[in-house]
PDB file of N, CA and C in Angstrom:
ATOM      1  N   UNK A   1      30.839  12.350  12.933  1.00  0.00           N
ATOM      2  CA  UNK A   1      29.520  12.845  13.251  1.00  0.00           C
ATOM      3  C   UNK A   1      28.487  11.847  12.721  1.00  0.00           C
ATOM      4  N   UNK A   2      27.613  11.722  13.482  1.00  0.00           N
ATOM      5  CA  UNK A   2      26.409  10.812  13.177  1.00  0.00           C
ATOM      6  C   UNK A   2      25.316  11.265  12.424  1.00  0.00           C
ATOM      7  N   UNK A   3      25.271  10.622  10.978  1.00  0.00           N
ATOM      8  CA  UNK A   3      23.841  10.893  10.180  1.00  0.00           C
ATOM      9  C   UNK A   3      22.786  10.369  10.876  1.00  0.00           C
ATOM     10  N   UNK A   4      21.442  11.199  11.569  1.00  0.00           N
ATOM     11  CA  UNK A   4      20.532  10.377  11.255  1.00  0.00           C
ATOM     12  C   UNK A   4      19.670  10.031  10.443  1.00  0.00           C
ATOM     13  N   UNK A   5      19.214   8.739  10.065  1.00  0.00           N
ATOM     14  CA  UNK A   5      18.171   8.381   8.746  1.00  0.00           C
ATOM     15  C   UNK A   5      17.056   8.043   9.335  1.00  0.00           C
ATOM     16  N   UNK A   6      15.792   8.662   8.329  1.00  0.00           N
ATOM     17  CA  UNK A   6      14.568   7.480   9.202  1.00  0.00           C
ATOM     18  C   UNK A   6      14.178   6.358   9.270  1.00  0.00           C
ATOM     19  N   UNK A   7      13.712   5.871   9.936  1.00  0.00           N
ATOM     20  CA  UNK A   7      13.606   4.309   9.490  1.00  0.00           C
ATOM     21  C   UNK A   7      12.790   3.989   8.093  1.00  0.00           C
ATOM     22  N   UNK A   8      12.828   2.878   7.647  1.00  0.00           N
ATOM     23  CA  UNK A   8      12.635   2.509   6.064  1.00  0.00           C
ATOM     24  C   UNK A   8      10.829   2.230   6.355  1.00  0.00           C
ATOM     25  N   UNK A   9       9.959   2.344   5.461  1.00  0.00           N
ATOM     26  CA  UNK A   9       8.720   2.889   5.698  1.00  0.00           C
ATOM     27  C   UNK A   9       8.626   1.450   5.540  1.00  0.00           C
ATOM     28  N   UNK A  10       7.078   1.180   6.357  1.00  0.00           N
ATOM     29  CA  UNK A  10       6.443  -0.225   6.829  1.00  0.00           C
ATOM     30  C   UNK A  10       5.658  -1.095   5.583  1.00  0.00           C
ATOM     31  N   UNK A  11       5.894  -1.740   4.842  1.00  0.00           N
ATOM     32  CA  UNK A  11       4.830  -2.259   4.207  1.00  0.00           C
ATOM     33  C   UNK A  11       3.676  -2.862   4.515  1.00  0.00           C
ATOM     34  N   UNK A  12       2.447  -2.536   4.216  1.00  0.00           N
ATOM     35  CA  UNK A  12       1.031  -2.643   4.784  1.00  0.00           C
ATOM     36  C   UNK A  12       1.168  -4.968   4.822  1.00  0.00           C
ATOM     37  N   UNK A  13       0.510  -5.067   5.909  1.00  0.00           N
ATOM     38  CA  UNK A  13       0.900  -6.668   6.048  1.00  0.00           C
ATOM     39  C   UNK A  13      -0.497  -7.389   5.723  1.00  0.00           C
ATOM     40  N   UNK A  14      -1.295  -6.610   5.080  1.00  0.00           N
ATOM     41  CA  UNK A  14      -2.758  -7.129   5.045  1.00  0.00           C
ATOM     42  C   UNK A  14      -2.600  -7.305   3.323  1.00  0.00           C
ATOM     43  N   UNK A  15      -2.133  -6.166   2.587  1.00  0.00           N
ATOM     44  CA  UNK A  15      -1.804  -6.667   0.787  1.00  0.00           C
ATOM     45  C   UNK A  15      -0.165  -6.402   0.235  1.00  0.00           C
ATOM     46  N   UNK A  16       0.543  -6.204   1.616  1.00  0.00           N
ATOM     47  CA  UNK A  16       1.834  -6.835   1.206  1.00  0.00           C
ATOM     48  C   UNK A  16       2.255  -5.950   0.223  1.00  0.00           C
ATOM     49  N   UNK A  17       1.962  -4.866  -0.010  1.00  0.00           N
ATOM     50  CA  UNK A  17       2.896  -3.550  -0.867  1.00  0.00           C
ATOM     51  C   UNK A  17       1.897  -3.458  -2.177  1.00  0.00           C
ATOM     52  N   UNK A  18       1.158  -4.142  -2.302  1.00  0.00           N
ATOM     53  CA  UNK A  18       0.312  -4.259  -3.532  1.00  0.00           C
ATOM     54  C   UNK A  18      -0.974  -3.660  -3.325  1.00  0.00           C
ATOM     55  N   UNK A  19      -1.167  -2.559  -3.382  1.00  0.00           N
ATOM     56  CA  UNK A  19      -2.221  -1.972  -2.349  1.00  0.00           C
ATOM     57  C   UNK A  19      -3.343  -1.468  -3.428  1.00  0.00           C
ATOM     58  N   UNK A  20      -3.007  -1.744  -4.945  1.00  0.00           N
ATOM     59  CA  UNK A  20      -4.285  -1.107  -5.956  1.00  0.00           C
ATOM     60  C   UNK A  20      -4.197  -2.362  -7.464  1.00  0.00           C
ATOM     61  N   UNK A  21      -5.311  -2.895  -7.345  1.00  0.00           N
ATOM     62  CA  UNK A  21      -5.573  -3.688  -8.080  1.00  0.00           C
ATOM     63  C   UNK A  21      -6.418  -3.045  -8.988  1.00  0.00           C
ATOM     64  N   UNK A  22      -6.296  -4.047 -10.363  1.00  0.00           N
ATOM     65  CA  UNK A  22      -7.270  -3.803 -11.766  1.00  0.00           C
ATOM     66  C   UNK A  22      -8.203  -4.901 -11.731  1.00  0.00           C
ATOM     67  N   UNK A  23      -9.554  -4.801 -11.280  1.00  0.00           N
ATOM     68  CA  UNK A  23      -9.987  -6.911 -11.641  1.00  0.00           C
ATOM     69  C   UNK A  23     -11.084  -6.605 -12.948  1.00  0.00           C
ATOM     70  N   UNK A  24     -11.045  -7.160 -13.631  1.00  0.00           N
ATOM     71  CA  UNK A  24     -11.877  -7.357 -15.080  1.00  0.00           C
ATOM     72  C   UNK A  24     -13.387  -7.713 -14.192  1.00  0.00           C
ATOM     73  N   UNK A  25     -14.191  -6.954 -14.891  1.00  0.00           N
ATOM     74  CA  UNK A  25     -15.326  -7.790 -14.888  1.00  0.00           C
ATOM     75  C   UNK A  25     -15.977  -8.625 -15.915  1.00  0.00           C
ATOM     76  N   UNK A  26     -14.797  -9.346 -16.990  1.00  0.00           N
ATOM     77  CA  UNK A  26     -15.361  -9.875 -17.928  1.00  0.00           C
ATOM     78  C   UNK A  26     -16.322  -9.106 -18.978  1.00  0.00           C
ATOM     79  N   UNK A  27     -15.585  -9.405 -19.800  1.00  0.00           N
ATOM     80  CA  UNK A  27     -15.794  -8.861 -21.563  1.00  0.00           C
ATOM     81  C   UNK A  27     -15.165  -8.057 -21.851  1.00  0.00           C
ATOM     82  N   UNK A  28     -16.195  -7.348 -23.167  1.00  0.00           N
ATOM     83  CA  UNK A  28     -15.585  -5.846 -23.751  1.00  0.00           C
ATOM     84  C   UNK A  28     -16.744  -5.107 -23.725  1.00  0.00           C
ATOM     85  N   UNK A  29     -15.686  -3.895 -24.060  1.00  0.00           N
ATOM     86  CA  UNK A  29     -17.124  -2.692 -23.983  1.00  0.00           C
ATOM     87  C   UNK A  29     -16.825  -2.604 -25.406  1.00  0.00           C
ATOM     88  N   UNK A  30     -17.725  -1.233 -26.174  1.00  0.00           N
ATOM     89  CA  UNK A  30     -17.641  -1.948 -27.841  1.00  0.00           C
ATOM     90  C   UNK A  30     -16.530  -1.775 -28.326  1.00  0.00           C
ATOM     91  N   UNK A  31     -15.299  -0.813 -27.822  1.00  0.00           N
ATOM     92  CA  UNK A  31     -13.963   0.066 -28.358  1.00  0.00           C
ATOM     93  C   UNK A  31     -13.248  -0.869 -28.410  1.00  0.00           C
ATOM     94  N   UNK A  32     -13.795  -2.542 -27.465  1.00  0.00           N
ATOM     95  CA  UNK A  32     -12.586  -3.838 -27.272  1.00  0.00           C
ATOM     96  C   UNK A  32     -12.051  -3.606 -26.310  1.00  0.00           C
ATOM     97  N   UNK A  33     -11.989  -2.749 -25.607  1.00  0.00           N
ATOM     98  CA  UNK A  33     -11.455  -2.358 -24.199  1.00  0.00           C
ATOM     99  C   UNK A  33     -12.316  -3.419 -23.280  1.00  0.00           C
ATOM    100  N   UNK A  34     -11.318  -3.982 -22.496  1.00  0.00           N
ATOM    101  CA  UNK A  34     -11.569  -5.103 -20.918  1.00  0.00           C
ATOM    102  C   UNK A  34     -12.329  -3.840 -19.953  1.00  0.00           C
ATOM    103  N   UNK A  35     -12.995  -4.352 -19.705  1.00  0.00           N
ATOM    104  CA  UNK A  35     -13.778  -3.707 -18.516  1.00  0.00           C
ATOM    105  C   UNK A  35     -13.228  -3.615 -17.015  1.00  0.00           C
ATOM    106  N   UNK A  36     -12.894  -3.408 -16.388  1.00  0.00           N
ATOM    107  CA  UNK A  36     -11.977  -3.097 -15.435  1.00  0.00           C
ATOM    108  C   UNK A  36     -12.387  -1.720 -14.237  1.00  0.00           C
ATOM    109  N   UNK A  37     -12.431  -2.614 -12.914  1.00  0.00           N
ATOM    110  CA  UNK A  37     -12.645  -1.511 -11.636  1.00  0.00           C
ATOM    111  C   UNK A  37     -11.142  -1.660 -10.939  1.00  0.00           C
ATOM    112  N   UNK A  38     -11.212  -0.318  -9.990  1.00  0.00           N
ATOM    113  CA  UNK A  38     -10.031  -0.673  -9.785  1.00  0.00           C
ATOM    114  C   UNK A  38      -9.925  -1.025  -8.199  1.00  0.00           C
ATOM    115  N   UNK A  39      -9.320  -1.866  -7.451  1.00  0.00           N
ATOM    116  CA  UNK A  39      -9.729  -1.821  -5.976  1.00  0.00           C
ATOM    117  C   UNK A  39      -8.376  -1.694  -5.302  1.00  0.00           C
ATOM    118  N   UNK A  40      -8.803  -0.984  -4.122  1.00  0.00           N
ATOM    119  CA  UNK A  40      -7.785  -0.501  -3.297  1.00  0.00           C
ATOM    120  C   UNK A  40      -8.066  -1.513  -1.671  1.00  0.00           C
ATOM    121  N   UNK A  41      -6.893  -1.653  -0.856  1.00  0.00           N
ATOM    122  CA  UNK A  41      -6.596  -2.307   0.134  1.00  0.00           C
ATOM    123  C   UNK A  41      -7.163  -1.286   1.348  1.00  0.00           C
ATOM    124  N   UNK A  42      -8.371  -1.740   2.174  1.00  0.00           N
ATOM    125  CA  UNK A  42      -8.803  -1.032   2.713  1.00  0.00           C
ATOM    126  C   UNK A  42      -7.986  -1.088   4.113  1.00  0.00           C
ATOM    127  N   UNK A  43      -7.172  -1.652   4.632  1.00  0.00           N
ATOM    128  CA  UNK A  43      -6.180  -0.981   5.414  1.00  0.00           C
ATOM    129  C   UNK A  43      -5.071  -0.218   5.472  1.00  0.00           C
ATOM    130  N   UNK A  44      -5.199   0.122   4.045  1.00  0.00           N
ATOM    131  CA  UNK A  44      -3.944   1.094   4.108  1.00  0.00           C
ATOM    132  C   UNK A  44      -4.215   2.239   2.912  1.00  0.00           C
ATOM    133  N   UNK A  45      -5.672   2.193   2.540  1.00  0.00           N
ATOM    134  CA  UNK A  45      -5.887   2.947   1.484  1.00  0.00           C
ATOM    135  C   UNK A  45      -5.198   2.949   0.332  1.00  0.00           C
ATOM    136  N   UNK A  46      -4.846   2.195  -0.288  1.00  0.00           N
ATOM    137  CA  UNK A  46      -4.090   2.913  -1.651  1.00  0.00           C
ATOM    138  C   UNK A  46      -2.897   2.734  -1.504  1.00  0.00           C
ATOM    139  N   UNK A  47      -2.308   3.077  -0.220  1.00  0.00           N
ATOM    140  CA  UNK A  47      -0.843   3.618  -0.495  1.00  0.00           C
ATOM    141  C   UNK A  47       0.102   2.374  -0.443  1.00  0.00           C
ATOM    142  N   UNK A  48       0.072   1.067   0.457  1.00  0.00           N
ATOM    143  CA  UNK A  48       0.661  -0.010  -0.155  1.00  0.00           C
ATOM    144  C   UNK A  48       1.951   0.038   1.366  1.00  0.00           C
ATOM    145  N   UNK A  49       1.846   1.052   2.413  1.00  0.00           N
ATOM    146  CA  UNK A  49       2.425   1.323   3.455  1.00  0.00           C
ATOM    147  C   UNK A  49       2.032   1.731   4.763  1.00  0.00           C
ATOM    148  N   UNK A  50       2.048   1.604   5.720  1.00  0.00           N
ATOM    149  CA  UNK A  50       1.849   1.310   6.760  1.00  0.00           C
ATOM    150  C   UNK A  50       2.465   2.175   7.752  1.00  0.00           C
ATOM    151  N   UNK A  51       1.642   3.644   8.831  1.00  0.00           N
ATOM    152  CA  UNK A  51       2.562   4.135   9.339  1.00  0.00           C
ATOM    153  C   UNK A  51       3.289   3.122  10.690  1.00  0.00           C
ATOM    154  N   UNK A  52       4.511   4.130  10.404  1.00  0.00           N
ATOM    155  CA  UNK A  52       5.419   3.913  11.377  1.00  0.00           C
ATOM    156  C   UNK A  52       5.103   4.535  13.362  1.00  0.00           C
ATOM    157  N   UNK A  53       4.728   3.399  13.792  1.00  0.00           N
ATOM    158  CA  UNK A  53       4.139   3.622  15.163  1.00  0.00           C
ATOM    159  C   UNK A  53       5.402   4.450  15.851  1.00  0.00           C
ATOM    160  N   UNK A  54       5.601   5.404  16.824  1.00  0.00           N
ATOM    161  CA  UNK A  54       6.708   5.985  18.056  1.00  0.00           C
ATOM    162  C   UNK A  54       6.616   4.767  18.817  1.00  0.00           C
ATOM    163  N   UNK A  55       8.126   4.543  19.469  1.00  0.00           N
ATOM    164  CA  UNK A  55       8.221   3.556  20.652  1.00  0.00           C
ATOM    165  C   UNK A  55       7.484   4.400  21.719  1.00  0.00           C
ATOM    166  N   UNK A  56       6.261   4.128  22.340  1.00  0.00           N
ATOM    167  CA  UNK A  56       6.247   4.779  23.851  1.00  0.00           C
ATOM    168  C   UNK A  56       7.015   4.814  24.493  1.00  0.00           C
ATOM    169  N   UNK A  57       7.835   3.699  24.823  1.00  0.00           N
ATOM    170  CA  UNK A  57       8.754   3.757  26.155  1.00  0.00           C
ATOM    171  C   UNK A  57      10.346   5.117  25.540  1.00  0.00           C
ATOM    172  N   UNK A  58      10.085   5.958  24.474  1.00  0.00           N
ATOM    173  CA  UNK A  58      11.403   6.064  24.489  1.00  0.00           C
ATOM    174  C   UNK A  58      12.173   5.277  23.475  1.00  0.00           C
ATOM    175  N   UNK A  59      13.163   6.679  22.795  1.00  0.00           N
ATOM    176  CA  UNK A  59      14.630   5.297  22.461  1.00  0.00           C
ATOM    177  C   UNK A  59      15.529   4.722  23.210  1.00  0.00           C
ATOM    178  N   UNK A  60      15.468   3.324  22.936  1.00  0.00           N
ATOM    179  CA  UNK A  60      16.107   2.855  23.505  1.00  0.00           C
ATOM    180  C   UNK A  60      17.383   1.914  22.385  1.00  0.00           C
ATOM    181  N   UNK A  61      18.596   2.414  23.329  1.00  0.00           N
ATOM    182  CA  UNK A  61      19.097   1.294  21.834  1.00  0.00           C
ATOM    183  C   UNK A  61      19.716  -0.274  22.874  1.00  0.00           C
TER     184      UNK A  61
END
């Protein structure tokens, strides 16, 4: 009998799985703590994946 699996989820091709960055804005605040925003990959929001499009035409194998 045949398992089916889904296919393995897409990694976003614009930041490549790395989808939430820390960038310093240089210095400290007074605690010594780095100052830090955090930025996200605006094509894929956050998540670092990419949905998975349906074939229109059908499966075809």
């Amino acid at each position: 009998m045949a398992h089916h699996t889904s296919p393995p989820p897409r990694i976003c091709p614009s930041c490549d799985g790395f989808a939430s960055v820390a960038v310093t804005l240089g210095g400290r605040d007074r605690n010594g703590h780095l100052r830090t925003i955090t930025a996200h990959c605006p094509a894929c929001n956050g998540r670092g994946l990419t949905r998975t499009r349906p074939n229109p035409e059908g499966a075809r194998a």
